[in-house]
Structures are given as C-alpha cells and as structure tokens.
Protein backbone atom coordinates (compact mmCIF):
# COMPACT_ATOMS: atom_id res chain seq x y z
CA UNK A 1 -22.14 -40.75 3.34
CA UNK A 2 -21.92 -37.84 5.83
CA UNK A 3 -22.15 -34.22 4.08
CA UNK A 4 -19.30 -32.32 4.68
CA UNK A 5 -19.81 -28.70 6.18
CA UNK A 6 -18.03 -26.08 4.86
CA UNK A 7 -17.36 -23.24 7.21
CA UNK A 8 -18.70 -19.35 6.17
CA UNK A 9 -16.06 -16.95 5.92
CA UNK A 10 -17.75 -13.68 7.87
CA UNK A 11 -17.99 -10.41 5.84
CA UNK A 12 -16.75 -8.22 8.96
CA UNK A 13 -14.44 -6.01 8.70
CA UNK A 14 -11.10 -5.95 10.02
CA UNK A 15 -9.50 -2.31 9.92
CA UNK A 16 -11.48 0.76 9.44
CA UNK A 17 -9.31 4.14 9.76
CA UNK A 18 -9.97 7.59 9.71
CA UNK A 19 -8.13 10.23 7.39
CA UNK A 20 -6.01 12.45 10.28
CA UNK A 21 -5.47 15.07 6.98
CA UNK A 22 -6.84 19.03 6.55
CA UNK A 23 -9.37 19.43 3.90
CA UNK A 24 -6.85 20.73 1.62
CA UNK A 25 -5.32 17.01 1.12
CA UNK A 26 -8.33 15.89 -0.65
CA UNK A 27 -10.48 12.76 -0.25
CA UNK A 28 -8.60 9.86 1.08
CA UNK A 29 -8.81 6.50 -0.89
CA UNK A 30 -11.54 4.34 -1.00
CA UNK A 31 -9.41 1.02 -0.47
CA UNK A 32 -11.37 -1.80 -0.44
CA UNK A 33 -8.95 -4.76 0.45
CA UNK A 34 -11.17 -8.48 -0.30
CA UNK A 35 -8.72 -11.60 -0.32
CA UNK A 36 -8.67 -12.52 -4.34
CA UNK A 37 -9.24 -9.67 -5.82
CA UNK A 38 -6.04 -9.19 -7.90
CA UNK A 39 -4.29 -6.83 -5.26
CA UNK A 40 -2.40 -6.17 -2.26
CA UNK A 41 -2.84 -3.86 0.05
CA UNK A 42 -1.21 -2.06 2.96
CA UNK A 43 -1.10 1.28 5.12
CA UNK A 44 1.00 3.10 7.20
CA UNK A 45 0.97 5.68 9.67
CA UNK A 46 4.04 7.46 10.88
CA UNK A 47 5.22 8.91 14.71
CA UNK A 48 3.84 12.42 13.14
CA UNK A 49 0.54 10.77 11.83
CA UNK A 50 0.99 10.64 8.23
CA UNK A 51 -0.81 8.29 6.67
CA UNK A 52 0.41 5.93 3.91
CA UNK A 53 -2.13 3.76 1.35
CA UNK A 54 0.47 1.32 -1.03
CA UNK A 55 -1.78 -0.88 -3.45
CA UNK A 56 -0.01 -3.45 -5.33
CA UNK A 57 -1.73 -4.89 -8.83
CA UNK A 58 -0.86 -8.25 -9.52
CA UNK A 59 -2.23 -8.00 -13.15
CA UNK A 60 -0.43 -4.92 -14.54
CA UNK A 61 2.63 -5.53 -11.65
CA UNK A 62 2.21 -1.75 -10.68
CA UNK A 63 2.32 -0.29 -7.44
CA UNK A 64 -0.05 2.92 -5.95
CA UNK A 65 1.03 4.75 -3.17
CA UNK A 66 -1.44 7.68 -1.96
CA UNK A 67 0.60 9.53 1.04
CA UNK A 68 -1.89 12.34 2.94
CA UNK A 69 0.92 14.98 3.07
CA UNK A 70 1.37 14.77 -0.38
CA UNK A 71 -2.19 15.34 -1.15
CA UNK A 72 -4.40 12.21 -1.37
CA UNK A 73 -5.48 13.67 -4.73
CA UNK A 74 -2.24 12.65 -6.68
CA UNK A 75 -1.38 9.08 -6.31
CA UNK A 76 2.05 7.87 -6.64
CA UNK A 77 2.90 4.96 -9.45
CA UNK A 78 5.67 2.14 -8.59
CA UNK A 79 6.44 0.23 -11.34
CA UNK A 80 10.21 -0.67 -10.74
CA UNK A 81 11.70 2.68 -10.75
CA UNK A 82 12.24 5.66 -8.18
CA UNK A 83 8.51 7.03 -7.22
CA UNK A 84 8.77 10.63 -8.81
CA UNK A 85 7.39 13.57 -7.38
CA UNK A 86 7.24 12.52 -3.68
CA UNK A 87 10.27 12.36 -0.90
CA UNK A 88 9.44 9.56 1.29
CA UNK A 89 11.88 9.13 4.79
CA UNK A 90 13.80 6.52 5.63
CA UNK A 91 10.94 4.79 7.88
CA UNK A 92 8.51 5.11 4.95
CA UNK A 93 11.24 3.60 2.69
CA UNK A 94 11.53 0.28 4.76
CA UNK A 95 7.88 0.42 4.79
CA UNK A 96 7.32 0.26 1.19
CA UNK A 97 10.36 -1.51 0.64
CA UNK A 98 8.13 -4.34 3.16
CA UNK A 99 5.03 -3.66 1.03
CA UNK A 100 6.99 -4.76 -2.70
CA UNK A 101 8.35 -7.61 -1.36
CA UNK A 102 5.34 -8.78 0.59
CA UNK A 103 3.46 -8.39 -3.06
CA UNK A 104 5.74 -9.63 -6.10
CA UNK A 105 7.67 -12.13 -3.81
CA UNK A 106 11.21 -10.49 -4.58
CA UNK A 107 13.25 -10.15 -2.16
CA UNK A 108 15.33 -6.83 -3.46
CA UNK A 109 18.95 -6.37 -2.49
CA UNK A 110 19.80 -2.86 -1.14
CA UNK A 111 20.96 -1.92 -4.92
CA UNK A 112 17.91 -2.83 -6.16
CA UNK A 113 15.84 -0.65 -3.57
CA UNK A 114 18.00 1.94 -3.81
CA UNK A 115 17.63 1.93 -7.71
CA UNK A 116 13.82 0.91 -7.11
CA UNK A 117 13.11 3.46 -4.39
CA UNK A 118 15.76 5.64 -3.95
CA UNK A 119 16.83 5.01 -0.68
C-alpha cells in the first residue's frame, strides 16, 4: 500500500502592516492571526489612513476593536451592544458590521446593527 503524502502548510506570512499613527497613539497591537486559534481577525484602513484592528473570540463571543485615532492604548469591547467611548463613521460601521457577521455567522438585520453598533 502506497503512503499517502500529506502536503506542509508554509509558516509565511501573509500581511505585515505598519502603524501610520504619532507616538502619542501608543503601541499598536500585536495581532497574531494563526487559522485555529479560537479567533477572528480583521483590519481596516480608511481614505484618511486610520487604521482599524477588530478581533473576534469565539470562546467568550466578545469582540476587540483597537482604532489608531482613538489611541491604540484603549481597546474597544463588542459584546452585542453599542461600542462605548468611540464614534466610528459610517464606512467603519459597514466594516465592522462585515467583521461580526463574518465571525458569529449572524447575519444582523439593520435593527439589530443599529441596536448592536449604533449605526
């Protein structure tokens, strides 16, 4: 009986972006993104260059946004209700709104985003 090969998955990386921030935002993030390790993971960078880091956690079903502007420093938490603390526009909205769904699976009706997000 022939062995079967099983292919190696390489340990490259795909994305590697620089903070566009001042000092005074902090330390960006250090995301580390590996297929099966409990989380989802996306970014975002707007026409003006603000960056956007959303984490989902599948085990606690909480979401992490870190937005550069804001200060990298003070993390947003998403756990189905409005982020407080942080105005996001309507582009970053549609983005996160993307991000939830894309992690939990639910696809949310504009009353539920606006309840969830706000907008």
């Amino acid at each position: 009986m022939a062995k079967r090969e099983i292919a190696k998955v390489q340990d490259d990386l795909v994305l590697t972006i620089k903070n566009h921030h001042f000092e005074c935002c902090g330390t960006p993030p250090d995301v580390k993104a590996d297929v099966g390790d409990g989380h989802y993971t996306g970014y975002y960078e707007n026409n003006g260059n603000e960056q956007l880091v959303f984490r989902y956690d599948y085990e606690s079903k909480c979401g992490t946004v870190w937005h550069g502007d804001h200060s990298w420093k003070k993390p947003v938490t998403i756990k189905g209700t409005s982020p407080q603390g942080i105005i996001f526009d309507k582009d970053e909205m549609v983005w996160l709104r993307l991000c939830w769904e894309t992690a939990t699976g639910e696809k949310l009706e504009k009353s539920l985003t606006e309840s969830i997000f706000g907008g």
